[in-house]
Protein backbone atom coordinates (compact mmCIF):
# COMPACT_ATOMS: atom_id res chain seq x y z
CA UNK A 1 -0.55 36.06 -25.63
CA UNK A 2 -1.47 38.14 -28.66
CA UNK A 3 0.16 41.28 -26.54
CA UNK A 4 3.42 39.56 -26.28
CA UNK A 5 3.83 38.14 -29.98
CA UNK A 6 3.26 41.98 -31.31
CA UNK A 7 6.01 42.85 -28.69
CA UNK A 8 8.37 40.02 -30.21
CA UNK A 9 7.35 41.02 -33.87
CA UNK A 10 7.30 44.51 -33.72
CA UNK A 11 9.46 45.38 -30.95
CA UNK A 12 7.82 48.72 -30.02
CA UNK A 13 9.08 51.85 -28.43
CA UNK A 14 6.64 52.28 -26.01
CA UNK A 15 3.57 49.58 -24.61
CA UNK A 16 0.54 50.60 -22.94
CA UNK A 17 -0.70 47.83 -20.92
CA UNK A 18 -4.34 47.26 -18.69
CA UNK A 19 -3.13 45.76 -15.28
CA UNK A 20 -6.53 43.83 -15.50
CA UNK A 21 -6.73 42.16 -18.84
CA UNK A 22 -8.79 38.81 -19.96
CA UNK A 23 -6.26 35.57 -19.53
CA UNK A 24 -3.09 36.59 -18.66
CA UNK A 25 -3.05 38.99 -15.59
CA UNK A 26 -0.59 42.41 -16.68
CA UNK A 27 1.72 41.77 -14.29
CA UNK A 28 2.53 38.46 -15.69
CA UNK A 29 2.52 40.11 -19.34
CA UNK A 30 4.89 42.96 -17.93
CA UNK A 31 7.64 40.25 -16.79
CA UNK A 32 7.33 38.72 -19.63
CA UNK A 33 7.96 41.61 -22.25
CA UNK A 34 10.66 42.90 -19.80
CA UNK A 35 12.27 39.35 -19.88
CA UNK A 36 12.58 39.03 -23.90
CA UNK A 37 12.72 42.92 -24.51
CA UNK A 38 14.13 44.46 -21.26
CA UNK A 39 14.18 48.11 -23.03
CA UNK A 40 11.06 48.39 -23.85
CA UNK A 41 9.02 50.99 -22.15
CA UNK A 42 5.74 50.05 -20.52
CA UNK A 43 3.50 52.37 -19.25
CA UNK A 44 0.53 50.36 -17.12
CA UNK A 45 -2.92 51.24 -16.52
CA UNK A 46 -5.13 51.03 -14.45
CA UNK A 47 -8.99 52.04 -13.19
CA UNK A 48 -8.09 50.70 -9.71
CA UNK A 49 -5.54 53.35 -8.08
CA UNK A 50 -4.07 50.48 -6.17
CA UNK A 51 -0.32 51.02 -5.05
CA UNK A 52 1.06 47.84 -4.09
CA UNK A 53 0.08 46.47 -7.58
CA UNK A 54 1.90 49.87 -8.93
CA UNK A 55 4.70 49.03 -6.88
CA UNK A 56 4.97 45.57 -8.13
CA UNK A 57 5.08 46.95 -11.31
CA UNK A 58 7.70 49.04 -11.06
CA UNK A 59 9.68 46.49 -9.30
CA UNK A 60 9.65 44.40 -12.51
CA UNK A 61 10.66 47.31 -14.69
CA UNK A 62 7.24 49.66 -15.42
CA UNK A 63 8.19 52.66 -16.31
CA UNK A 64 5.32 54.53 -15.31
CA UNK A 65 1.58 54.36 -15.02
CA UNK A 66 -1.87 55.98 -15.41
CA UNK A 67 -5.09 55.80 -14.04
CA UNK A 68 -8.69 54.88 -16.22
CA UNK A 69 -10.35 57.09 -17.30
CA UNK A 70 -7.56 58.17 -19.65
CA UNK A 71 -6.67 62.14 -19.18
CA UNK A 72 -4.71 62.77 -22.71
CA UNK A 73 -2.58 65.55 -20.34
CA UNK A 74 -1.59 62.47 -18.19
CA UNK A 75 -1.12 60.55 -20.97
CA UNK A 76 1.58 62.74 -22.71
CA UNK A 77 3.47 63.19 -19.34
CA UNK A 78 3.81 59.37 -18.75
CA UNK A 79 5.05 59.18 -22.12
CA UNK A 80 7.09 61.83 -21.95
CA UNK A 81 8.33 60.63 -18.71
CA UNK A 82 9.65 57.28 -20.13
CA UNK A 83 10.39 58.57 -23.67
CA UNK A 84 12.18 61.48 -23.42
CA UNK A 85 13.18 61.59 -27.34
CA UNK A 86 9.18 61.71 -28.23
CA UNK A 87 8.61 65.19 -26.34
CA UNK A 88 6.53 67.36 -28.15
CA UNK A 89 8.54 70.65 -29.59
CA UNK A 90 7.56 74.22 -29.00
CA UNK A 91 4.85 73.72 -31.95
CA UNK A 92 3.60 70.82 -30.29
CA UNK A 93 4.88 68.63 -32.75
């Protein structure tokens, strides 16, 4: 629930969101941001590489997801991936 009100207040660029969370399952949470903010970006993870719940995901409007533990090379890509304006420049910047 707390996930969703930041979403509604603060209406953010990009969400990364555990599949698995305490309460409210992430697919649930996922069709719920995507049904008050439908262009938000959410990028799911997960420590389970389970692809019908990926699939399910993406069905509902994901747009992408990574694996636990976090690789910060995986990271940027699925980021990048969903948010093109936020690629890094030739500094890295």
């Amino acid at each position: 629930e707390e996930a969703i009100s930041i979403t509604e207040r603060d209406d953010p660029l990009i969400i990364l969101q555990d599949i698995k969370m305490p309460g409210r399952d992430g697919i649930e949470t996922l069709r719920r941001v995507k049904k008050r903010r439908p262009n938000n970006r959410v990028i799911m993870v997960t420590g389970l590489d389970d692809a019908q719940r990926m699939e399910e995901a993406k069905g509902l409007g994901a747009d992408g997801y990574i694996t636990n533990p976090l690789v910060l090379a995986d990271l940027v890509r699925a980021v990048t991936e969903a948010a093109p304006e936020l690629k890094p420049n030739q500094e890295g910047r």
